[in-house]
Protein backbone atom coordinates (compact mmCIF):
# COMPACT_ATOMS: atom_id res chain seq x y z
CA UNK A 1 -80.39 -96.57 61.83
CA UNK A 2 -80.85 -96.92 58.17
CA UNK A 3 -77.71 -98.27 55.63
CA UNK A 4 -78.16 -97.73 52.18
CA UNK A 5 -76.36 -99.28 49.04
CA UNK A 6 -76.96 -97.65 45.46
CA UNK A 7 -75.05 -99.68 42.29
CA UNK A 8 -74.18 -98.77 39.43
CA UNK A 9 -72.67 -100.66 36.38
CA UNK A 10 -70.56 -100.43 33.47
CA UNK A 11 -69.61 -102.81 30.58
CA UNK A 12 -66.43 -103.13 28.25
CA UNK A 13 -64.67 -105.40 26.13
CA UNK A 14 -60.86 -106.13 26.35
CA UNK A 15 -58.51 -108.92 25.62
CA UNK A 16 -56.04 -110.36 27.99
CA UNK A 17 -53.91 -113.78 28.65
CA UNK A 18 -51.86 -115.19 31.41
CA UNK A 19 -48.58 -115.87 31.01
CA UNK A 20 -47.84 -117.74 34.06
CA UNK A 21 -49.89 -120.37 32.76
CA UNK A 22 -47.71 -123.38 30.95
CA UNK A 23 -47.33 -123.94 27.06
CA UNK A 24 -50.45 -125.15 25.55
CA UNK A 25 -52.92 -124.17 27.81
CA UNK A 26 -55.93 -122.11 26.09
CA UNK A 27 -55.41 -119.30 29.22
CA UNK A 28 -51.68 -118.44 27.51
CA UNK A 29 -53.47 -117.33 24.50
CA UNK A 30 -54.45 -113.75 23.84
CA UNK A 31 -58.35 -113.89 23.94
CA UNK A 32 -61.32 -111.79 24.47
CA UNK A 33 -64.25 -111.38 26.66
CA UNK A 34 -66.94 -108.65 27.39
CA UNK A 35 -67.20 -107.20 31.12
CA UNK A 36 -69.30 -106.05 33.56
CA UNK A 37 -68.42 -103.89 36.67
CA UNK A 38 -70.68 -102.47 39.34
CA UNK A 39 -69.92 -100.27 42.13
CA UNK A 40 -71.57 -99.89 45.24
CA UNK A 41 -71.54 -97.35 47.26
CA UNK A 42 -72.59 -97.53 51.48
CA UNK A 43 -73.86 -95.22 53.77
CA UNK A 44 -76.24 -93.85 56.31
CA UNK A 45 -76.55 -90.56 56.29
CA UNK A 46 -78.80 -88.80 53.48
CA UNK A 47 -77.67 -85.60 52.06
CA UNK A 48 -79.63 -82.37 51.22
CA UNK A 49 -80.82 -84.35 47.98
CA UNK A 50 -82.16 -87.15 50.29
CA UNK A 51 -79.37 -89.44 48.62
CA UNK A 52 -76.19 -90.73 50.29
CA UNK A 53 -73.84 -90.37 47.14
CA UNK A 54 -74.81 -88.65 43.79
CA UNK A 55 -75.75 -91.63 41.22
CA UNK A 56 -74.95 -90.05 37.91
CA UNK A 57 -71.22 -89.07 39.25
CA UNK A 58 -70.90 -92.53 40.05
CA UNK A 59 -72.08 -93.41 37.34
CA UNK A 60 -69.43 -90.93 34.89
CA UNK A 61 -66.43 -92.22 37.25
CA UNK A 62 -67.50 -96.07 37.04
CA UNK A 63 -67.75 -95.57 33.27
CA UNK A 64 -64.84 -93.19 32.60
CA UNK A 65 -62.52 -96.10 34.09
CA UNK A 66 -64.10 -98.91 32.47
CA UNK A 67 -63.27 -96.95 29.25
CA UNK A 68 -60.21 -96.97 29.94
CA UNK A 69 -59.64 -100.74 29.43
CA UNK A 70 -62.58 -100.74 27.09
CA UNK A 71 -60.75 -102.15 23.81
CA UNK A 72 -57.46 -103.04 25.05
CA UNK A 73 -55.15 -105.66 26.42
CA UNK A 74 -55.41 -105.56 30.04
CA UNK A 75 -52.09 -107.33 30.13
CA UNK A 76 -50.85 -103.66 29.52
CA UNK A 77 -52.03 -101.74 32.61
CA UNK A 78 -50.35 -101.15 35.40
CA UNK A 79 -51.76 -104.06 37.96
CA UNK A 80 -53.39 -106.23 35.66
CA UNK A 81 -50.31 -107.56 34.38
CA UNK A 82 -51.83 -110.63 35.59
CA UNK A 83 -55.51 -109.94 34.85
CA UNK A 84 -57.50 -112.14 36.91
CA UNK A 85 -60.83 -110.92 37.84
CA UNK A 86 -59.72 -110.50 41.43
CA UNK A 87 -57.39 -108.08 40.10
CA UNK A 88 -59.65 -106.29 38.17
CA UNK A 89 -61.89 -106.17 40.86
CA UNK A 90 -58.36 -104.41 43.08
CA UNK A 91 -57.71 -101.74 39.66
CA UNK A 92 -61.57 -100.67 39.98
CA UNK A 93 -61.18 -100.66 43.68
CA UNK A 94 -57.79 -98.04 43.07
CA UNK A 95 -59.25 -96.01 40.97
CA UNK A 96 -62.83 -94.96 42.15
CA UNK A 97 -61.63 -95.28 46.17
CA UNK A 98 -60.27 -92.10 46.16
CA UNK A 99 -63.08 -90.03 44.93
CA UNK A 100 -65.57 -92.01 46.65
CA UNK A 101 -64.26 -93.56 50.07
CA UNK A 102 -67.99 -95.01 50.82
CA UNK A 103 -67.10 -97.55 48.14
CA UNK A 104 -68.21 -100.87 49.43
CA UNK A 105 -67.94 -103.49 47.16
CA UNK A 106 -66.85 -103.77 43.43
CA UNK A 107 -68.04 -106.78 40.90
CA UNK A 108 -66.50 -107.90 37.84
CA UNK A 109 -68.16 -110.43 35.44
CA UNK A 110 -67.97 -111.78 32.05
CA UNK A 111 -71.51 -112.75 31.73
CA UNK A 112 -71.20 -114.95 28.33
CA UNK A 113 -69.39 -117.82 30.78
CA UNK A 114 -71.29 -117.18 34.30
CA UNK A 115 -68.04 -116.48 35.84
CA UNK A 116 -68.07 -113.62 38.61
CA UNK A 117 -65.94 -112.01 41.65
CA UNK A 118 -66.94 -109.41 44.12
CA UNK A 119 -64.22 -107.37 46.19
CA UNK A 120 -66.20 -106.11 49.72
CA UNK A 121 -64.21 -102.91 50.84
C-alpha cells in the first residue's frame, strides 16, 4: 500500500495583536507580519489522472482563503479573535476541510522570525 502527500502553499500579509496580553507588552500592539500556509493533502488511492487530489484546485482554494486575510487585521475574523498561529492553523483547517476531507495537516509560518506551527488532521 502506497500513501501519498501533495502540498501546496500560499503567502499573505496581515496585521494582528493580542489583547489578552498586559499593558506594555510589544504583543498588545497592532503589528504586522507576512505568512505562509501549506496544505497537505493524504491519500492512497490514485484517480483516473494518476493523482490522489487535483493540485491546481488546491492550490485556488488554499489561495482564495489566504486572500481573504491577505491585508487585514486578523483580530477581525471570526476565530482569530485571538490570532495565534495555532488558531490560524484551526481557520485554514475550517475552511478548506469541507471541500477537501483528505486534508492532513495545515502549516502556518512567518518566515522573517523562524517561528512555525503545524495542525495534523
Amino acid at each position: 500500500m502506497s500513501v501519498f502527500e501533495i502540498t501546496k502553499a500560499a503567502t499573505f500579509d496581515a496585521a494582528h495583536h493580542f489583547p489578552n496580553e498586559p499593558d506594555g507588552s510589544p504583543y498588545r500592539r497592532m503589528h504586522g507580519h507576512s505568512f505562509s500556509v501549506e496544505a497537505t493533502v493524504r491519500g492512497e488511492a490514485l484517480d483516473g489522472h494518476g493523482w490522489i487530489a487535483d493540485l491546481g484546485a488546491l492550490d485556488r482554494a488554499l489561495k482564495a482563503a489566504a486572500e481573504e486575510l491577505d491585508h487585514g487585521l486578523l483580530n477581525e475574523k471570526p476565530g482569530l479573535e485571538l490570532p495565534t498561529l495555532e488558531h490560524l492553523c484551526l481557520w485554514f483547517a475550517n475552511r478548506l476541510k469541507p471541500e477537501w476531507p483528505s486534508l492532513s495537516r495545515i502549516a502556518v509560518a512567518r518566515p522573517t522570525i523562524h517561528e512555525r506551527c503545524v495542525l495534523t488532521l
